[in-house]
N, C-alpha and C. Protein backbone atom coordinates (compact mmCIF):
# COMPACT_ATOMS: atom_id res chain seq x y z
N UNK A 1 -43.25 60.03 -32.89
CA UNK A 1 -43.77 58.71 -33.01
C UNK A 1 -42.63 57.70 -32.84
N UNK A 2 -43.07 56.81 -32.12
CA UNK A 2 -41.85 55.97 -31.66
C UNK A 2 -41.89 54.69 -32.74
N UNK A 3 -40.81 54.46 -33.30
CA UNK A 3 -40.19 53.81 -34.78
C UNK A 3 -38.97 52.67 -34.38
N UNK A 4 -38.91 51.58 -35.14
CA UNK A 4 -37.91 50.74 -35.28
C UNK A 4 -37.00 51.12 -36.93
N UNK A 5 -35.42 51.48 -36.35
CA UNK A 5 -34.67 51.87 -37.60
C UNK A 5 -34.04 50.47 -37.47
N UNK A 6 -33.55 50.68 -39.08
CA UNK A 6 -32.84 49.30 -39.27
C UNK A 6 -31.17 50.15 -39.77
N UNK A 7 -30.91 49.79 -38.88
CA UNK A 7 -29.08 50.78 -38.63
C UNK A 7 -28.40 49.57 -39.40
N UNK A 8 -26.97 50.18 -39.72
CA UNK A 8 -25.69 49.35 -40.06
C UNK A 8 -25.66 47.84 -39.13
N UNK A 9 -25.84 47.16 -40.04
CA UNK A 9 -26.21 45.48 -40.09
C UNK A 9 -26.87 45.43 -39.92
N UNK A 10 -27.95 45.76 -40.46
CA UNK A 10 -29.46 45.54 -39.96
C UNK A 10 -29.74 45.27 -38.18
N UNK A 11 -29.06 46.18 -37.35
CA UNK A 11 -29.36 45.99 -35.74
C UNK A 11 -30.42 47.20 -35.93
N UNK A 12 -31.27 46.45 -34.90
CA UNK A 12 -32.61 47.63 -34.70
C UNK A 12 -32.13 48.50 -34.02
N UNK A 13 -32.84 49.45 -33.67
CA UNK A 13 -32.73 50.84 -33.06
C UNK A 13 -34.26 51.32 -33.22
N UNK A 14 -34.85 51.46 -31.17
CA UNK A 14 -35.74 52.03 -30.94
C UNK A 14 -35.69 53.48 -30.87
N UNK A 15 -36.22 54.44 -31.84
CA UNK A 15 -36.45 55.80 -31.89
C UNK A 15 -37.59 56.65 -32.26
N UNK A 16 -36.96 57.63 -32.06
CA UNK A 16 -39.04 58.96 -32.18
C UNK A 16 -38.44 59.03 -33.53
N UNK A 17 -39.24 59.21 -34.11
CA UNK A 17 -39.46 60.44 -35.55
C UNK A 17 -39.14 61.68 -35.28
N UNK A 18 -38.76 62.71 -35.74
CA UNK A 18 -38.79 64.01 -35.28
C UNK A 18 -38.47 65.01 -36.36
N UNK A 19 -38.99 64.57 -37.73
CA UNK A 19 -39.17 64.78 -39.03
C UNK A 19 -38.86 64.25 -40.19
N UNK A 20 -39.21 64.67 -41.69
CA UNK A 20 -39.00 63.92 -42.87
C UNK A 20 -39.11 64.92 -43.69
N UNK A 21 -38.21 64.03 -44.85
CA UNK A 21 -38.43 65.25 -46.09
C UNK A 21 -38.20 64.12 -47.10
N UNK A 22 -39.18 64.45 -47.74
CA UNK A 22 -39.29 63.30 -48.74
C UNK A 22 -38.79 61.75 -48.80
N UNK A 23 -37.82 61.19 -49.30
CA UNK A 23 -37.56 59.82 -49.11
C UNK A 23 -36.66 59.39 -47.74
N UNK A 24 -36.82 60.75 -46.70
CA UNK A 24 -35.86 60.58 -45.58
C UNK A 24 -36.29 61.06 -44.42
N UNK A 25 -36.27 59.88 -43.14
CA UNK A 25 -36.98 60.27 -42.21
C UNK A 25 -36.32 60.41 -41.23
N UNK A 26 -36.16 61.59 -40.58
CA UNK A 26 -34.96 61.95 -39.29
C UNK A 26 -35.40 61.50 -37.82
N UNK A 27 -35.14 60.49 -37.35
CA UNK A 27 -35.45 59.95 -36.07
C UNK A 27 -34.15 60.29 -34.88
N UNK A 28 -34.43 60.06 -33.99
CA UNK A 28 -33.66 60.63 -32.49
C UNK A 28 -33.62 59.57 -31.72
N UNK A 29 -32.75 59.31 -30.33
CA UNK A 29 -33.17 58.71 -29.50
C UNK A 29 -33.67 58.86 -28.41
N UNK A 30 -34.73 58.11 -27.73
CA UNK A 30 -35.86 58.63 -27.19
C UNK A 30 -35.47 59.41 -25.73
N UNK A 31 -33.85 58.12 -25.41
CA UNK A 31 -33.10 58.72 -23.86
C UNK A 31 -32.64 59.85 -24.07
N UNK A 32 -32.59 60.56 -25.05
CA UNK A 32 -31.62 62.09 -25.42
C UNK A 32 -33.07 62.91 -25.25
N UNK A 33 -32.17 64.09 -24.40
CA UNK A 33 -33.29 64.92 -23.37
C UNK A 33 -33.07 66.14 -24.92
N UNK A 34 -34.62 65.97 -25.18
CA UNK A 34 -35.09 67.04 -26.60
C UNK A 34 -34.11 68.72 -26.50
N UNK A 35 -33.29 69.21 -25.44
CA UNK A 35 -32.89 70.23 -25.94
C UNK A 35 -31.26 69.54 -26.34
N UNK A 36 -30.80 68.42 -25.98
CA UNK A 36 -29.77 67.82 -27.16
C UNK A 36 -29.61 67.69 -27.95
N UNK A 37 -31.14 67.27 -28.25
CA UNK A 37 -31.13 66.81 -29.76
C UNK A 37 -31.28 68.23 -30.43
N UNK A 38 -32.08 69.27 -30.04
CA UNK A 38 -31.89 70.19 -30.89
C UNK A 38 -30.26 71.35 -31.42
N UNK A 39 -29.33 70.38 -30.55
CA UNK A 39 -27.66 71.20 -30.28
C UNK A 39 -27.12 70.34 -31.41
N UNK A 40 -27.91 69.08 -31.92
CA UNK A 40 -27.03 68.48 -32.69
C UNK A 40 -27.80 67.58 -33.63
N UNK A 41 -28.81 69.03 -34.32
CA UNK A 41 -29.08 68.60 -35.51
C UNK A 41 -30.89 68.05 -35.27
N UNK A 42 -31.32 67.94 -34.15
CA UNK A 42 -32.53 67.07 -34.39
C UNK A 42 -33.07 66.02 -34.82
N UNK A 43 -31.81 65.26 -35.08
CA UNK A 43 -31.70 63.70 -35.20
C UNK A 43 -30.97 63.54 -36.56
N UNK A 44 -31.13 61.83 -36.90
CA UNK A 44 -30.73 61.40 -37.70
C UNK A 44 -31.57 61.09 -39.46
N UNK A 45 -30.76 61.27 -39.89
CA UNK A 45 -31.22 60.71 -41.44
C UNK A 45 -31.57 59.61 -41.88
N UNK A 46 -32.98 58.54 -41.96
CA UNK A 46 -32.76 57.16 -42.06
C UNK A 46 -33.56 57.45 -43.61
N UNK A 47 -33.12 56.17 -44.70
CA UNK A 47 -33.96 56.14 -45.40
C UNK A 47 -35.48 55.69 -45.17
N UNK A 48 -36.45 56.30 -45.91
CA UNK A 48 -37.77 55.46 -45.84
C UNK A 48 -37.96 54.56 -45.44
N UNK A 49 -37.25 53.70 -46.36
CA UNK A 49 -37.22 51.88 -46.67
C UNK A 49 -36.63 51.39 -45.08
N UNK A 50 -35.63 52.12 -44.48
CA UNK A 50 -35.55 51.45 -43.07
C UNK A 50 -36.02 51.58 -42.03
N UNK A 51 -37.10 52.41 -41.94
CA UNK A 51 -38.32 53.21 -40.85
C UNK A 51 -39.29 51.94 -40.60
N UNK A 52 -39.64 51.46 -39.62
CA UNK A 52 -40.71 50.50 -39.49
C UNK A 52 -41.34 51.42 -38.17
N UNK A 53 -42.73 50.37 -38.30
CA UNK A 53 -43.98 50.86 -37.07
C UNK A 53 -42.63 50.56 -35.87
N UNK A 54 -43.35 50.83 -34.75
CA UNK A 54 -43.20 50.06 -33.94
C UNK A 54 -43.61 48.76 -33.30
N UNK A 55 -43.31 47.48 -33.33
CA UNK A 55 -43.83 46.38 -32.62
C UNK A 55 -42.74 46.14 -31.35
N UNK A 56 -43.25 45.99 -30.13
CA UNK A 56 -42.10 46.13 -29.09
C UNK A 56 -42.20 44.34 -28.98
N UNK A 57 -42.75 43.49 -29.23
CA UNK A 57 -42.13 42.10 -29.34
C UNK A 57 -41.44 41.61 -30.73
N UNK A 58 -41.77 42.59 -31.82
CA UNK A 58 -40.74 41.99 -32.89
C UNK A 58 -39.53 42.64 -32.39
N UNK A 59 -39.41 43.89 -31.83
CA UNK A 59 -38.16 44.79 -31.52
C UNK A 59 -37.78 43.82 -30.45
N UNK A 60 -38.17 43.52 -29.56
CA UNK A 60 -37.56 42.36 -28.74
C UNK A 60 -36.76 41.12 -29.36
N UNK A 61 -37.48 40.70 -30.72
CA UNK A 61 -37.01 39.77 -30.88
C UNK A 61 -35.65 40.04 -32.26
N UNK A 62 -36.17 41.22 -32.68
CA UNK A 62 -34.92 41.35 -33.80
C UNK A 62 -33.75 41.80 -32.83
N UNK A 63 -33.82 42.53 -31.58
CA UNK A 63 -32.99 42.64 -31.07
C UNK A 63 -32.32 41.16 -30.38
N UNK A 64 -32.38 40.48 -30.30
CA UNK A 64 -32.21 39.06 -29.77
C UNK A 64 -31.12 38.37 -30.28
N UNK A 65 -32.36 38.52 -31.93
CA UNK A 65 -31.17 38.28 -32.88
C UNK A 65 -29.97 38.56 -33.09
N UNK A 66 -30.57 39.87 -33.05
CA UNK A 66 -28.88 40.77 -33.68
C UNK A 66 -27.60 40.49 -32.73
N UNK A 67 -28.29 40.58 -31.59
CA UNK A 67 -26.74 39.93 -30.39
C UNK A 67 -26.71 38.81 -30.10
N UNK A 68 -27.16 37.87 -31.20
CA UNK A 68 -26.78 36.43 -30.89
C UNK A 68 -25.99 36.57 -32.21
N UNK A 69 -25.79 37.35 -33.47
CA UNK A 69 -25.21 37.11 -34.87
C UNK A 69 -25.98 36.30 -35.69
N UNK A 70 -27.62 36.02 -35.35
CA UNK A 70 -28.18 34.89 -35.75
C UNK A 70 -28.61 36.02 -37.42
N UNK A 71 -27.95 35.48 -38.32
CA UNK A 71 -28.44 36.81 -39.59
C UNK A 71 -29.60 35.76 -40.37
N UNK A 72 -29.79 34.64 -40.44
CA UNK A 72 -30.55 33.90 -40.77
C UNK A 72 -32.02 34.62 -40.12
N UNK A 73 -32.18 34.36 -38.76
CA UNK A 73 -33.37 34.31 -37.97
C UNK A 73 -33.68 36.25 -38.29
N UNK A 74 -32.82 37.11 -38.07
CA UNK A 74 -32.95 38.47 -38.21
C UNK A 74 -33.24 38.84 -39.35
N UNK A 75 -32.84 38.53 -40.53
CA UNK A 75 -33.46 38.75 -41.95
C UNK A 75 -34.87 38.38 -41.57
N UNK A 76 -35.28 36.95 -41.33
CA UNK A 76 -36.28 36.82 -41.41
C UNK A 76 -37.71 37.53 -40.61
N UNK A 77 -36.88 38.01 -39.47
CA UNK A 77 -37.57 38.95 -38.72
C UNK A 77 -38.00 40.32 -39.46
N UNK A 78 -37.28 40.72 -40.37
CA UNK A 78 -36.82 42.10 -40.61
C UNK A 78 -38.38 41.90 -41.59
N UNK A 79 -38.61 40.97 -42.54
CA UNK A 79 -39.33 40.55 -43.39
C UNK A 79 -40.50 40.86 -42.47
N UNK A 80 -41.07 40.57 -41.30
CA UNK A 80 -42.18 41.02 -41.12
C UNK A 80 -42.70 42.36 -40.43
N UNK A 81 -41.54 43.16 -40.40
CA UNK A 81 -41.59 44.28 -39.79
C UNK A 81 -42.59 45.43 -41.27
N UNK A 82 -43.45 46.45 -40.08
CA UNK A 82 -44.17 47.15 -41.11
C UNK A 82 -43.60 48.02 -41.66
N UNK A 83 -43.62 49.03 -42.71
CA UNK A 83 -43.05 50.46 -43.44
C UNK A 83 -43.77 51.31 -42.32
N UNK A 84 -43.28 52.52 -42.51
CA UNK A 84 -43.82 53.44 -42.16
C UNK A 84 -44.12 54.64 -42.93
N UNK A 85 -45.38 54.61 -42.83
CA UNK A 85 -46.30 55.52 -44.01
C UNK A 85 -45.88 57.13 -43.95
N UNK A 86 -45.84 57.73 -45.02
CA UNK A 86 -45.93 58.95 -45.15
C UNK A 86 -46.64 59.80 -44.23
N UNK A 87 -47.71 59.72 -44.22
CA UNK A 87 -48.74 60.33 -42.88
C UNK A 87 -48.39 60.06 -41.67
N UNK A 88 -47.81 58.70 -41.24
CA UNK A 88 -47.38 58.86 -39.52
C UNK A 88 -45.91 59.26 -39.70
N UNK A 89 -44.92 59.59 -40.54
CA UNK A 89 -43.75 60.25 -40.26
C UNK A 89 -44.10 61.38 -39.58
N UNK A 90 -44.91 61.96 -40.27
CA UNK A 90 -45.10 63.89 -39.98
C UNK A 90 -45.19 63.83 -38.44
């Protein structure tokens, strides 16, 4: 399932899911050809709390943000981004 992480400084990052275990959801990136990702681990560790749906115009626009340094306008972006539920991690 394709996910918005909220990485170191809050810069987005478009990625799949590609499992979870309890308060931690391991996402990948989508350009990494799936037998890579399985040489190095099957992705990453994000917490819960930084997993959002995907919206590809908020991801447009938090990305905007983030490479303008605008942390005002990007917080506020970040605020309307959704969680991502237990049931669509799996």
């Amino acid at each position: 399932m394709r996910v918005i992480a909220k990485a170191y400084r809050d810069r987005p990052l478009d990625r799949v899911t590609v499992g979870e275990d309890g308060g931690v959801i391991f996402i990948a990136n989508p350009a990494v050809d799936k037998a890579v990702r399985n040489t190095i681990g099957e992705g990453v560790g994000f917490p819960r709390r930084c997993v959002f749906a995907f919206d590809p115009d908020l991801f447009e626009s938090l990305s905007e943000a983030w490479a303008s340094a605008d942390d005002v306008r990007l917080a506020a972006l970040w605020e309307r981004a959704v969680p991502l539920h237990v049931a669509e991690a799996a």
